[in-house]
Protein backbone atom coordinates (compact mmCIF):
# COMPACT_ATOMS: atom_id res chain seq x y z
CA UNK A 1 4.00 19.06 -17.04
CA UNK A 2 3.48 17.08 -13.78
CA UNK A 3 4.27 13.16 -13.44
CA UNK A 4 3.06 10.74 -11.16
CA UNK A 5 5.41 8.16 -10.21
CA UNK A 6 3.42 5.44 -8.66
CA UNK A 7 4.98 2.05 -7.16
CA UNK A 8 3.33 -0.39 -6.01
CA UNK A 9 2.90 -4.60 -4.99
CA UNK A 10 -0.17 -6.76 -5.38
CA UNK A 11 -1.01 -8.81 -2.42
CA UNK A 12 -0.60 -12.18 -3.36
CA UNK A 13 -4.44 -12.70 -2.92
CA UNK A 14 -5.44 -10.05 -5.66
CA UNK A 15 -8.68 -10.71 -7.76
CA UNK A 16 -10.36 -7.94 -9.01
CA UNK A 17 -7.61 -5.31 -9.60
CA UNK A 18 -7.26 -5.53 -13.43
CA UNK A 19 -11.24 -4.56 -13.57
CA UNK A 20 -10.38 -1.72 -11.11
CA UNK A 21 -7.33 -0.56 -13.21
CA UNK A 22 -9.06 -0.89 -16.23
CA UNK A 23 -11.88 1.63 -15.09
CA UNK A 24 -9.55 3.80 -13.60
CA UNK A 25 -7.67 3.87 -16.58
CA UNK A 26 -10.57 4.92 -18.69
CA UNK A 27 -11.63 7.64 -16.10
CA UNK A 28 -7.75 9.49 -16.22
CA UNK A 29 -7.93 9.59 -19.93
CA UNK A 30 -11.03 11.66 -19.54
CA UNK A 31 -9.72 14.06 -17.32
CA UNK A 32 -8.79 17.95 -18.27
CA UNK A 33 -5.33 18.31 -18.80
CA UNK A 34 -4.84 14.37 -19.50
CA UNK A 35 -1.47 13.81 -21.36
CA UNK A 36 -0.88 9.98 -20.72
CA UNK A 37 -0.16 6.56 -18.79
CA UNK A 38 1.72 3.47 -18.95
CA UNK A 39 1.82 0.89 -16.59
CA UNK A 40 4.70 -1.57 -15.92
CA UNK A 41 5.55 -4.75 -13.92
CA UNK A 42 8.88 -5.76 -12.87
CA UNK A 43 9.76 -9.59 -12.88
CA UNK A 44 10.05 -9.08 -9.33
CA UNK A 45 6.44 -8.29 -8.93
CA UNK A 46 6.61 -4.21 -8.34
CA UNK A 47 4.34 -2.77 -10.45
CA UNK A 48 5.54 1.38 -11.80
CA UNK A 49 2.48 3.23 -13.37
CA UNK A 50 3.77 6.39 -15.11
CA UNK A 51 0.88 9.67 -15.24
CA UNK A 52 1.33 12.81 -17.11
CA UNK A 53 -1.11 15.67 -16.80
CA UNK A 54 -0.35 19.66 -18.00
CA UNK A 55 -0.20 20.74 -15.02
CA UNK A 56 -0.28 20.90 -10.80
CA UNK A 57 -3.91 21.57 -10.85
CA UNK A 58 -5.19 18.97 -13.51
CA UNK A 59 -3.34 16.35 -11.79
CA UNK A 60 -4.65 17.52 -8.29
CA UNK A 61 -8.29 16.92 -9.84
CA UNK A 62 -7.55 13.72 -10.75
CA UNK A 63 -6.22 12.88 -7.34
CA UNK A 64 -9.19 14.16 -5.59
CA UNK A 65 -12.23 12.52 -8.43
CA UNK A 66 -15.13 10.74 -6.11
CA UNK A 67 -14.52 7.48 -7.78
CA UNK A 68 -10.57 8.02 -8.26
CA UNK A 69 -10.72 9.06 -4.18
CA UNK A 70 -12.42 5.77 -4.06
CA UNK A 71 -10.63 3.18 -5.94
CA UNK A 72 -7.14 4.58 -3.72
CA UNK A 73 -9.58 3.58 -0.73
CA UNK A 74 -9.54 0.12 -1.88
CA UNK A 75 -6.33 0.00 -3.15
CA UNK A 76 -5.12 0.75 0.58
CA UNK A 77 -7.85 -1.74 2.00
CA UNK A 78 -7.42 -4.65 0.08
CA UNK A 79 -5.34 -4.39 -3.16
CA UNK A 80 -1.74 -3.63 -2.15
CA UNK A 81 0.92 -5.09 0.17
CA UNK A 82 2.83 -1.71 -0.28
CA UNK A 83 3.11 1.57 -2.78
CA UNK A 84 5.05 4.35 -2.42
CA UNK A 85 3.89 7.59 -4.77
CA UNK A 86 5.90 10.74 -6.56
CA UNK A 87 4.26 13.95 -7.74
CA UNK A 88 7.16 15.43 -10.01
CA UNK A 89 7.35 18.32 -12.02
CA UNK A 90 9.15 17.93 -15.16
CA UNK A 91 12.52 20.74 -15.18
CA UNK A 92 13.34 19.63 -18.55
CA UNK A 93 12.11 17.49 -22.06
CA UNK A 94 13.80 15.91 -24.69
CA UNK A 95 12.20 14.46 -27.61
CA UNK A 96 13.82 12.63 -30.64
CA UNK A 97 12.62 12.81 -32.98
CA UNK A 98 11.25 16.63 -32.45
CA UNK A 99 7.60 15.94 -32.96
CA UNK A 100 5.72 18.52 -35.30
CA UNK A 101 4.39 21.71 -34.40
């Protein structure tokens, strides 16, 4: 499994970004090799978006998607003050209870 670790902050002048998230939101869960997201905001204002695809590859065409490859255009144009972004793959997994096979 490969995570995204994504951190970011809203310029204070932000509009349109929950329409934009929304979309892109939609658009992940559609990809090949989708597992899932959550988004979170810190009372401080960073915002941590968590992404889990199968694998190196899935994630990678998620990354590159026209309208994905778009939307991180914007985002860098007019929808965040800063982000900083993690590609991990996961070494290990723990899960309690042990789901059902």
């Amino acid at each position: 499994m490969v995570l995204t670790v994504f951190r970011s902050r809203l310029r204070p002048d932000v509009k349109d970004y929950p329409e934009l998230a929304t979309r892109m939101s939609e658009l992940a869960k559609k990809m090949p090799g989708y597992i899932s997201h959550k988004g979170f905001v810190a009372e401080d204002g960073e915002r941590v978006t968590l992404v889990e695809f199968e694998s190196e590859q899935a994630q990678r065409a998620w990354r590159m998607h026209p309208e994905h490859a778009e939307a991180q255009k914007l985002g860098r144009q007019a929808f965040y003050s800063e982000f900083r972004l993690q590609i991990c793959s996961v070494q290990r997994e723990t899960v309690f209870p042990p789901r059902a096979k």
